[in-house]
N, C-alpha and C. Protein backbone atom coordinates (compact mmCIF):
# COMPACT_ATOMS: atom_id res chain seq x y z
N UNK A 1 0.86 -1.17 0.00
CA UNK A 1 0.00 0.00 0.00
C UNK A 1 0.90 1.23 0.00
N UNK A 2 0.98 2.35 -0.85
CA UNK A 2 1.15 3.42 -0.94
C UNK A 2 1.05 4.16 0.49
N UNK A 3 2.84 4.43 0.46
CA UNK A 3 2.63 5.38 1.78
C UNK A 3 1.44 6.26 2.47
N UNK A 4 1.15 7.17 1.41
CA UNK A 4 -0.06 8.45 1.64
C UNK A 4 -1.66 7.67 1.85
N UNK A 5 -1.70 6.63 1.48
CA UNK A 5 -3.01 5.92 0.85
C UNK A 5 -3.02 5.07 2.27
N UNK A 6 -1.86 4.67 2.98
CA UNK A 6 -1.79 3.33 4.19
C UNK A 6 -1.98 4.94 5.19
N UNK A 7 -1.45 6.05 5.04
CA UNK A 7 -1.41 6.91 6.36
C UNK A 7 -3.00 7.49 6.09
N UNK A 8 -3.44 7.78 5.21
CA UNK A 8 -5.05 8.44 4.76
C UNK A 8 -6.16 7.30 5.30
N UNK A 9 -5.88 5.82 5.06
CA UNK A 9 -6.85 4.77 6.20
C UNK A 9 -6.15 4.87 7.43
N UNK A 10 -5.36 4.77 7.87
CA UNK A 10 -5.24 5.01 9.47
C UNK A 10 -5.68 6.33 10.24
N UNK A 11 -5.62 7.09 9.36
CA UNK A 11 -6.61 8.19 9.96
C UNK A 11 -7.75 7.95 9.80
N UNK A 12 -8.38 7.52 8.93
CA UNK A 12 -9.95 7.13 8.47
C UNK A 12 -10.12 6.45 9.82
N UNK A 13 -9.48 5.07 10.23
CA UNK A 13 -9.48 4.02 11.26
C UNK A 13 -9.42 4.79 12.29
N UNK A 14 -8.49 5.61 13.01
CA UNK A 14 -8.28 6.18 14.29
C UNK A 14 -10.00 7.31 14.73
N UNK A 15 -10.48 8.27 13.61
CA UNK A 15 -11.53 8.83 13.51
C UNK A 15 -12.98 7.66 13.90
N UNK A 16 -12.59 7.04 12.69
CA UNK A 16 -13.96 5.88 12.99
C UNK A 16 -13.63 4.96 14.78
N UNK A 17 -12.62 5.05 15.01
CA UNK A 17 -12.35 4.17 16.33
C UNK A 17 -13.01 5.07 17.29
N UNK A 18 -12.45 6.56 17.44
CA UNK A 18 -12.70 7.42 18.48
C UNK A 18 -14.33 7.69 18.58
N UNK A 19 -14.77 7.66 17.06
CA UNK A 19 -16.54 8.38 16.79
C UNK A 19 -17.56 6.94 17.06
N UNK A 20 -16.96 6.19 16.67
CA UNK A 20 -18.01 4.77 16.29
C UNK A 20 -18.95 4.58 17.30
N UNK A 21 -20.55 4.59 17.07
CA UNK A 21 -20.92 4.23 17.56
C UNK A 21 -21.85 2.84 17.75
N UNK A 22 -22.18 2.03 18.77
CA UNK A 22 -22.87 0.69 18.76
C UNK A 22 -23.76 0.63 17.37
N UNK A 23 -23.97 -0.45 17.12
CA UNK A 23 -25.16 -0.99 16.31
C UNK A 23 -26.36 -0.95 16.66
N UNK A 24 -27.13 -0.39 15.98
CA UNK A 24 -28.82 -0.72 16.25
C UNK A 24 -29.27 -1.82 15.97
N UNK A 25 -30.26 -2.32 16.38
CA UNK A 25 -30.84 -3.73 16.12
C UNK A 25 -31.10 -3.69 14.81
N UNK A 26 -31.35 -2.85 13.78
CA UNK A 26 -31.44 -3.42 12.34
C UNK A 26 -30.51 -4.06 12.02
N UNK A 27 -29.41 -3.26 12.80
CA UNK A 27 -27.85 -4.00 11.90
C UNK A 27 -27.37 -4.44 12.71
N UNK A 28 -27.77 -5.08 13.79
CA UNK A 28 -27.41 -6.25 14.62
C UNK A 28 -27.83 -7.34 13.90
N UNK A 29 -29.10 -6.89 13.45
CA UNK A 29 -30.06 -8.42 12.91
C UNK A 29 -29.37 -8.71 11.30
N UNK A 30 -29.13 -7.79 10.55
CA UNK A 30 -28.54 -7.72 9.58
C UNK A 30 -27.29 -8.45 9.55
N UNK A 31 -25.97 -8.52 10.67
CA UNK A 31 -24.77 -9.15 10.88
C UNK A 31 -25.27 -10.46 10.73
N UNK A 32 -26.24 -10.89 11.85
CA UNK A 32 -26.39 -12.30 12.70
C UNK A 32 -27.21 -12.98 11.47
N UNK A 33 -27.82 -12.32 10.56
CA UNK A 33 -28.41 -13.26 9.07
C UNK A 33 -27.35 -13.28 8.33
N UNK A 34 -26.08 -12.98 8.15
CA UNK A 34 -25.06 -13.36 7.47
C UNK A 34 -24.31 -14.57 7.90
N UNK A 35 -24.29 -14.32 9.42
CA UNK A 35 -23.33 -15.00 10.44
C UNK A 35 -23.61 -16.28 10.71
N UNK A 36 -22.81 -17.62 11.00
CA UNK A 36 -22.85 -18.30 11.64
C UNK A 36 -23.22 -18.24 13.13
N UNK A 37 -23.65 -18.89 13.79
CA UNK A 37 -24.24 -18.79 15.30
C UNK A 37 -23.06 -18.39 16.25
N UNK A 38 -21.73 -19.48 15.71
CA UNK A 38 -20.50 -19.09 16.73
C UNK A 38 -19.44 -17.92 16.21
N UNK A 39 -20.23 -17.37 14.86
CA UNK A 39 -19.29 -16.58 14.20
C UNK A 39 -19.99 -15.09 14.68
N UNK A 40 -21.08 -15.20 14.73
CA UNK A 40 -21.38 -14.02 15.36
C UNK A 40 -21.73 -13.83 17.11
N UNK A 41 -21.13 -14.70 17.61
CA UNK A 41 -20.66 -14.53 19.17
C UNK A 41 -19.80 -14.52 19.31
N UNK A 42 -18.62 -14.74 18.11
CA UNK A 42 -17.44 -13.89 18.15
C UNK A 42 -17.52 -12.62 18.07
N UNK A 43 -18.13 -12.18 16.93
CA UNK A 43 -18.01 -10.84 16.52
C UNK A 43 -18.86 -10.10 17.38
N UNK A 44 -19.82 -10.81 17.89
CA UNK A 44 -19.72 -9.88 19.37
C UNK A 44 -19.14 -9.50 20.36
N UNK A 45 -17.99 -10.22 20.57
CA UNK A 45 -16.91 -9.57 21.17
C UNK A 45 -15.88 -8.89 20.96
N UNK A 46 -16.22 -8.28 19.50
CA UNK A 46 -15.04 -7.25 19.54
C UNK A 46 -15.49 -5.83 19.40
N UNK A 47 -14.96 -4.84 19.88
CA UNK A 47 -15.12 -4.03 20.75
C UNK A 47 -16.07 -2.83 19.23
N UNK A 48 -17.07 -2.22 20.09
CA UNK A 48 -17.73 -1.12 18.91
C UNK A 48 -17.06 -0.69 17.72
N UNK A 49 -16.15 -0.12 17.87
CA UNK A 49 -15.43 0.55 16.82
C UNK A 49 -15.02 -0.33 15.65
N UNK A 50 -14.93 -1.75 16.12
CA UNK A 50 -14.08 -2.77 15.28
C UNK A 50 -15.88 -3.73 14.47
N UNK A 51 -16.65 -3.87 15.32
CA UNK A 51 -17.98 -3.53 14.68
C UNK A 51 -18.30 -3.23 13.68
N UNK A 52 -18.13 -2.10 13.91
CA UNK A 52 -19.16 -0.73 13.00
C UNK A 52 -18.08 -0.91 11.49
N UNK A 53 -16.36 -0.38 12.01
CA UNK A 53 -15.71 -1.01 11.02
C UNK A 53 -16.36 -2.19 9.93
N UNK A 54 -16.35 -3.45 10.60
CA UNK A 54 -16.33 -5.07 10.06
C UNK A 54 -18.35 -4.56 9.07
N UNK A 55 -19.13 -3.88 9.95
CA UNK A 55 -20.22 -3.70 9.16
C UNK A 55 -19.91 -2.42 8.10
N UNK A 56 -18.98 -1.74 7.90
CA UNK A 56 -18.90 -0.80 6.71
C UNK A 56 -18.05 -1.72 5.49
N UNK A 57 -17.05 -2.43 6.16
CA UNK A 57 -16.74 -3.44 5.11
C UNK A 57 -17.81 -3.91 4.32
N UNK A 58 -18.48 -4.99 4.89
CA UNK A 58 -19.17 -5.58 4.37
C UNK A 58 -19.82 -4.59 3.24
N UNK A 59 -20.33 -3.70 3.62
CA UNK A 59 -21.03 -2.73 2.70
C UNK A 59 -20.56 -2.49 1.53
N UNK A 60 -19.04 -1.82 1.79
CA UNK A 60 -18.19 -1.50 0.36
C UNK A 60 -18.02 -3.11 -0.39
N UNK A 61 -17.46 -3.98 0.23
CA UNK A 61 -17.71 -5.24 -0.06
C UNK A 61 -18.70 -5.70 -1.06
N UNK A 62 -20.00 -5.47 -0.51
CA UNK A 62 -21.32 -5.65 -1.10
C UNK A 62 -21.32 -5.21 -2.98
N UNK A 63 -21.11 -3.74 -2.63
CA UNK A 63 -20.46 -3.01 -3.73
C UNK A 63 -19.49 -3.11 -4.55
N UNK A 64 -18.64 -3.80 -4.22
CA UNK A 64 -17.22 -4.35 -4.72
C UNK A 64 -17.48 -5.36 -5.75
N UNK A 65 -18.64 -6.56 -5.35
CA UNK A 65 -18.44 -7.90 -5.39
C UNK A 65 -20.15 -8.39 -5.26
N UNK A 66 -20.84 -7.70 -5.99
CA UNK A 66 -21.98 -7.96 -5.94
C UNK A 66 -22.67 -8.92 -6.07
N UNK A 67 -23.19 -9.68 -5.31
CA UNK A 67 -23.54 -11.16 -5.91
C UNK A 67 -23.01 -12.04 -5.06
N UNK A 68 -21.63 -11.85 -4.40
CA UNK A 68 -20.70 -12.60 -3.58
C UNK A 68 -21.25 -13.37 -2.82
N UNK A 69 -21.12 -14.95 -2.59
CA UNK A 69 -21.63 -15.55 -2.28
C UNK A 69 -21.43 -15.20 -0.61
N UNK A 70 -22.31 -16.17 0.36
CA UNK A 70 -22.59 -15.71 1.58
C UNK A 70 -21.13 -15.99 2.53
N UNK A 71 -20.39 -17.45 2.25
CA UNK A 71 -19.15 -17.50 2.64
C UNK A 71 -17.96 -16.23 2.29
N UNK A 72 -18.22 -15.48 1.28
CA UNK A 72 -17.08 -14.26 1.18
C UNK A 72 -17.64 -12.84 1.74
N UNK A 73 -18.95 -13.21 2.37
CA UNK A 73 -19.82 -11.83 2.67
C UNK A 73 -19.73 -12.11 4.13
N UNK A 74 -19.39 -13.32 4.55
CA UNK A 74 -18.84 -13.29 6.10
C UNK A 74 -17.61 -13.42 6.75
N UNK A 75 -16.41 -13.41 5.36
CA UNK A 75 -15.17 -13.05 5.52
C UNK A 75 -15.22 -11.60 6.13
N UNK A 76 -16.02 -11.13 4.90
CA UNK A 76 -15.98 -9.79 5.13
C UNK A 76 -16.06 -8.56 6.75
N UNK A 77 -17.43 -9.72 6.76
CA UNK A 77 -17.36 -9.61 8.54
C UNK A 77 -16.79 -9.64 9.25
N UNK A 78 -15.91 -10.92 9.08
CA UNK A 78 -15.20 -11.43 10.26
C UNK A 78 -13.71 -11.01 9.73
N UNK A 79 -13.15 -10.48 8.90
CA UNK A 79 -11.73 -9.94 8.81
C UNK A 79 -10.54 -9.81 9.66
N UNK A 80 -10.97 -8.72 11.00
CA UNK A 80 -10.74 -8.28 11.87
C UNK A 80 -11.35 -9.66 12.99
N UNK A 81 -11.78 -10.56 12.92
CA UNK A 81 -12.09 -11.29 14.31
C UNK A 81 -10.75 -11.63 15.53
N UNK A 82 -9.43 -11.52 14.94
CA UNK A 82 -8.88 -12.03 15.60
C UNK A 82 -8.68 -10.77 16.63
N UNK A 83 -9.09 -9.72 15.82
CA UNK A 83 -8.55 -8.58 17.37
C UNK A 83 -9.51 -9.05 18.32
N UNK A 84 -10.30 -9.82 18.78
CA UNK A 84 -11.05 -9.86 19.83
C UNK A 84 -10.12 -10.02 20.96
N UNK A 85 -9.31 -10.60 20.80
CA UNK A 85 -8.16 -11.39 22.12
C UNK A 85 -7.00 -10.58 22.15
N UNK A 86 -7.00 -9.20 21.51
CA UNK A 86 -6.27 -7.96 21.35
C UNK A 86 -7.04 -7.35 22.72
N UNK A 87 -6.21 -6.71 23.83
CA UNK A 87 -6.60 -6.16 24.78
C UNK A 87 -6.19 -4.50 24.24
N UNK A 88 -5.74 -4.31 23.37
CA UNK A 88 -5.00 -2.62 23.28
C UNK A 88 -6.26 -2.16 22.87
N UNK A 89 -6.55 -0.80 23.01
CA UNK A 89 -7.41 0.13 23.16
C UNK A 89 -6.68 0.89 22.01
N UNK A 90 -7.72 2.10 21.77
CA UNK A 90 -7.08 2.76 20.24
C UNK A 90 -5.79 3.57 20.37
N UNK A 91 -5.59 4.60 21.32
CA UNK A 91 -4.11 4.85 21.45
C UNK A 91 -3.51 3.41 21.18
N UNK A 92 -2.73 2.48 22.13
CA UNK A 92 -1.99 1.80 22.07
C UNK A 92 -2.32 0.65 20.46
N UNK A 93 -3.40 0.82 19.82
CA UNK A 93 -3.35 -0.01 18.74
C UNK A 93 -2.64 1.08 17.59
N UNK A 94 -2.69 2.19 17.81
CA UNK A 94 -2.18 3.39 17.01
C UNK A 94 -0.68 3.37 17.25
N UNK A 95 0.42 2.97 18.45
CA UNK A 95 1.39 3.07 18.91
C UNK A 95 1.49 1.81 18.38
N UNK A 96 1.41 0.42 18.08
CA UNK A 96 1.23 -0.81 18.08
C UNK A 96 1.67 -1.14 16.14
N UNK A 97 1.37 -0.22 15.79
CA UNK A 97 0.74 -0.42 14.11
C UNK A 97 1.87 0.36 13.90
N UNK A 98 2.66 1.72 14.84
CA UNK A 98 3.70 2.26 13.95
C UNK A 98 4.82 1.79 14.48
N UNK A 99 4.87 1.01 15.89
CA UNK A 99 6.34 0.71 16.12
C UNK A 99 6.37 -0.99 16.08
N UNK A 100 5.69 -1.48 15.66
CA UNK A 100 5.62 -2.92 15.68
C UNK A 100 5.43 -3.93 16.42
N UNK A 101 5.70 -4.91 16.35
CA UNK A 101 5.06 -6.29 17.50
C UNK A 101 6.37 -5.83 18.40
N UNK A 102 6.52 -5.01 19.25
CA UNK A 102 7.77 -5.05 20.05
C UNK A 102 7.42 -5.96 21.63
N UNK A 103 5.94 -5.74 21.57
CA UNK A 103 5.80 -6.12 23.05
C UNK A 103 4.92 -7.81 22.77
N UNK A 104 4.91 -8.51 23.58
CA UNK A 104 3.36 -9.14 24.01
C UNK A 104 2.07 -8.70 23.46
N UNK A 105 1.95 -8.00 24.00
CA UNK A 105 0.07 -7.20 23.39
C UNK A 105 0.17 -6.50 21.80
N UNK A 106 1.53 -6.19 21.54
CA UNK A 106 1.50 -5.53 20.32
C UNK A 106 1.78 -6.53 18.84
N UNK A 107 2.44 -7.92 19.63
CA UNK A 107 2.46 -8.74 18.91
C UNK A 107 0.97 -9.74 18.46
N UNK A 108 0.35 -9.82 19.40
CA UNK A 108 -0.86 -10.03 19.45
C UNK A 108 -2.12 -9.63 18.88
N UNK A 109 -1.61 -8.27 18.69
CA UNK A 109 -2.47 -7.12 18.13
C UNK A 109 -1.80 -7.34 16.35
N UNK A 110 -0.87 -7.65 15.91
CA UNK A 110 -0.21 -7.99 14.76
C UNK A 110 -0.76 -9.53 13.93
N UNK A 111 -0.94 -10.48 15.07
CA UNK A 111 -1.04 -11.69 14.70
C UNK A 111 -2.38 -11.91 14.31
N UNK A 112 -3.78 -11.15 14.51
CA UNK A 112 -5.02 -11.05 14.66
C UNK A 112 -5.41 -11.76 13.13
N UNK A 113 -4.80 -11.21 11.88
CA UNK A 113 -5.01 -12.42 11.03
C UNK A 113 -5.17 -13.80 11.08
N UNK A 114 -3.86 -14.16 11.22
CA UNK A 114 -3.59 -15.65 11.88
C UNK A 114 -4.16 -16.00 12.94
N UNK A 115 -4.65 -15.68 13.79
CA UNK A 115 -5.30 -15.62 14.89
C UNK A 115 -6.64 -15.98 14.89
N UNK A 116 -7.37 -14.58 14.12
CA UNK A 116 -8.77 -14.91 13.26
C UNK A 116 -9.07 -16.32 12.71
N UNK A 117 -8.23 -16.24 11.60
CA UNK A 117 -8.20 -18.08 10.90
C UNK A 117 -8.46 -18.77 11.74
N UNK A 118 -7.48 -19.28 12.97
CA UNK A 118 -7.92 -20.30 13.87
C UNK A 118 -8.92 -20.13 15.05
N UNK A 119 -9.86 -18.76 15.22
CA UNK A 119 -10.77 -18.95 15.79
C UNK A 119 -12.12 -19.62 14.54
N UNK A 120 -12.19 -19.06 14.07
CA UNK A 120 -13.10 -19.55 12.82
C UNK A 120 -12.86 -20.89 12.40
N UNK A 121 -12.46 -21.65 12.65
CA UNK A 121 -12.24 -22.75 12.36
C UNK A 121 -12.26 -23.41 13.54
N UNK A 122 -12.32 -23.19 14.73
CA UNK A 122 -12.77 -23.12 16.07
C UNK A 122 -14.17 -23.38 16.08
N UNK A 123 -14.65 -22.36 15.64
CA UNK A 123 -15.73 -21.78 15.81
C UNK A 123 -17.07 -22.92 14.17
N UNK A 124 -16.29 -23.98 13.82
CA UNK A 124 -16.26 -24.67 12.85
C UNK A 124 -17.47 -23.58 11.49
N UNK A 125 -16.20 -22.46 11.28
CA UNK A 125 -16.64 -21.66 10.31
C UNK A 125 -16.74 -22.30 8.70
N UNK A 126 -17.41 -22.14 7.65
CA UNK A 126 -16.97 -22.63 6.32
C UNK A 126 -15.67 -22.47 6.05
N UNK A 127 -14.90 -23.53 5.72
CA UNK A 127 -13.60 -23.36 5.18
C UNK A 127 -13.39 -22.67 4.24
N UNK A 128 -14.12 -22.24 3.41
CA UNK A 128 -14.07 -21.67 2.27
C UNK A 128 -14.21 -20.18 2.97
N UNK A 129 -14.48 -19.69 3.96
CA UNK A 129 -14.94 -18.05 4.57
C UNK A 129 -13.06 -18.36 5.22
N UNK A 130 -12.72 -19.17 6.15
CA UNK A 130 -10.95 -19.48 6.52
C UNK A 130 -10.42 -19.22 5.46
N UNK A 131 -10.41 -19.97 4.35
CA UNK A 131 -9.62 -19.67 3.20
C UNK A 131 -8.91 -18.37 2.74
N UNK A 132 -10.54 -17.84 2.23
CA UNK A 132 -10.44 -16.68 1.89
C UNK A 132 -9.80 -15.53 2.87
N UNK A 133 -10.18 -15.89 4.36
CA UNK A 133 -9.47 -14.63 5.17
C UNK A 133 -7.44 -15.45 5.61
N UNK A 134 -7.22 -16.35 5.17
CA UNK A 134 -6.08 -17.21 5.28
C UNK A 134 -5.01 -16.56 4.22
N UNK A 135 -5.52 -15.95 3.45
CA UNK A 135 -4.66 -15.17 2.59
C UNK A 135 -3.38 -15.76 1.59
N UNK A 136 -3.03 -17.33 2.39
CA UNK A 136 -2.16 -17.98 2.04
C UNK A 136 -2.63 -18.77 0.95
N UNK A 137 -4.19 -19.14 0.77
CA UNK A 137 -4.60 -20.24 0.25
C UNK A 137 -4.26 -19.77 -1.44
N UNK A 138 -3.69 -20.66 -2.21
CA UNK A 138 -2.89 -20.35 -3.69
C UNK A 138 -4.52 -20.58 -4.21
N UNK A 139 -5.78 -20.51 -3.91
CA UNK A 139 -7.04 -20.87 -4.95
C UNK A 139 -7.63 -19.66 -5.71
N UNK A 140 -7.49 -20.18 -6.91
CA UNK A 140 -7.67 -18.77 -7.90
C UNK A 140 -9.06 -18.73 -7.74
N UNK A 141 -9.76 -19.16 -6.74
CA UNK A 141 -11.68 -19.16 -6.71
C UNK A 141 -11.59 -17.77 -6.30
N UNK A 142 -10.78 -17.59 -5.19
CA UNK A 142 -10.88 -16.50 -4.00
C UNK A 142 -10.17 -15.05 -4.39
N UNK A 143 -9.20 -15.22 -5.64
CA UNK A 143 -9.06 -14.00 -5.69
C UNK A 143 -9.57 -12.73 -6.39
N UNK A 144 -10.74 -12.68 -6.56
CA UNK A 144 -11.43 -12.06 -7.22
C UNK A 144 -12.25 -11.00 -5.58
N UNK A 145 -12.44 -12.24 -4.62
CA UNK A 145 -12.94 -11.74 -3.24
C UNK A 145 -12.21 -10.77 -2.78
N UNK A 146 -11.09 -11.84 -2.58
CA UNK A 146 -9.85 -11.62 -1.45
C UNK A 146 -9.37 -9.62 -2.57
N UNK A 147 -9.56 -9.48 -3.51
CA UNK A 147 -8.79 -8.58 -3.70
C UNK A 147 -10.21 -7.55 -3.64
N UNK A 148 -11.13 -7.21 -3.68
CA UNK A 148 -12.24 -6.77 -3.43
C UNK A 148 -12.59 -6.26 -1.70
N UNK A 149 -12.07 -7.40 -0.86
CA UNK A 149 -12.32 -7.34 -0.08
C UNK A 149 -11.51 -6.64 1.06
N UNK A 150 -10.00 -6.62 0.37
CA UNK A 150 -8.85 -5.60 0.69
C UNK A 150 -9.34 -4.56 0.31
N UNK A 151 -10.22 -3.68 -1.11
CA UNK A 151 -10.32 -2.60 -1.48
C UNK A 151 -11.20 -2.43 -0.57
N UNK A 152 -12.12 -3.44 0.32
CA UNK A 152 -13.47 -2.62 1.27
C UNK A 152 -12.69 -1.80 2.48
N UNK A 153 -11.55 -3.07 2.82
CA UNK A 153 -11.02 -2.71 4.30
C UNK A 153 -10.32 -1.88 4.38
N UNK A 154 -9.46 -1.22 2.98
CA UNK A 154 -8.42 -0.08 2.60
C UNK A 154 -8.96 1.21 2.83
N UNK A 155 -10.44 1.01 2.06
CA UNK A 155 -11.09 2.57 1.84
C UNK A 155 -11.13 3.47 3.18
């Protein structure tokens, strides 16, 4: 990502972290008809801001990739799941993101990809929704998602 373009979403991110507010039950009910039962009692545990985030994805997502079947429309969701077991708060995820995994919590806060994957698969998510957020998987099905779904989480 382009220097100016990676510092222009982290401000987008730090704004939306500080302003975000809870979900209303439309778009509570809206998540949980996408979601798996254990996929969205994950994503209830991660904190408002990371929420509201994971539901604007989906949106640009929507837009991106119209049609996308329901396993890449709950990647979308669940992107970010692994920060749940991230204890840093938005200062320290802001300090975390520019000086690196130096600590415990900041490494943790780094690993949330990898992390994600194996709760979802935990959580006995579609492999095909792992896949796609696994980033590793070489299947040319997914990259049409997977690169769509970076342009939701970039914007």
């Amino acid at each position: 990502m382009k220097r100016t373009v990676r510092i222009w979403h982290l401000t987008k991110r730090f704004v939306g972290s500080i302003t975000a507010t809870a979900l209303v039950p439309d778009e509570q009910r809206a998540v949980a008809a996408v979601l798996l039962g254990a996929e969205y009692e994950l994503f209830r545990r991660l904190s408002v801001a990371d929420q509201r985030h994971a539901l604007h994805v989906l949106r640009r997502f929507d837009d991106f990739a119209p049609g996308a079947p329901t396993f890449a429309r709950r990647a979308a969701l669940l992107h970010d799941i692994g920060k749940v077991e991230s204890t840093l708060g938005t200062a320290a995820r802001v300090i975390a993101t520019i000086v690196g995994p130096r600590t415990e919590g900041f490494r943790r806060y780094h690993a949330h990809e990898r992390r994600g994957a194996e709760l979802l698969r935990l959580a006995d998510s579609d492999a095909r929704t792992v896949a796609l957020l696994a980033d590793g998987a070489a299947d040319d099905e997914f990259m049409g998602w997977r690169t769509a779904l970076r342009r939701a989480d970039t914007i």
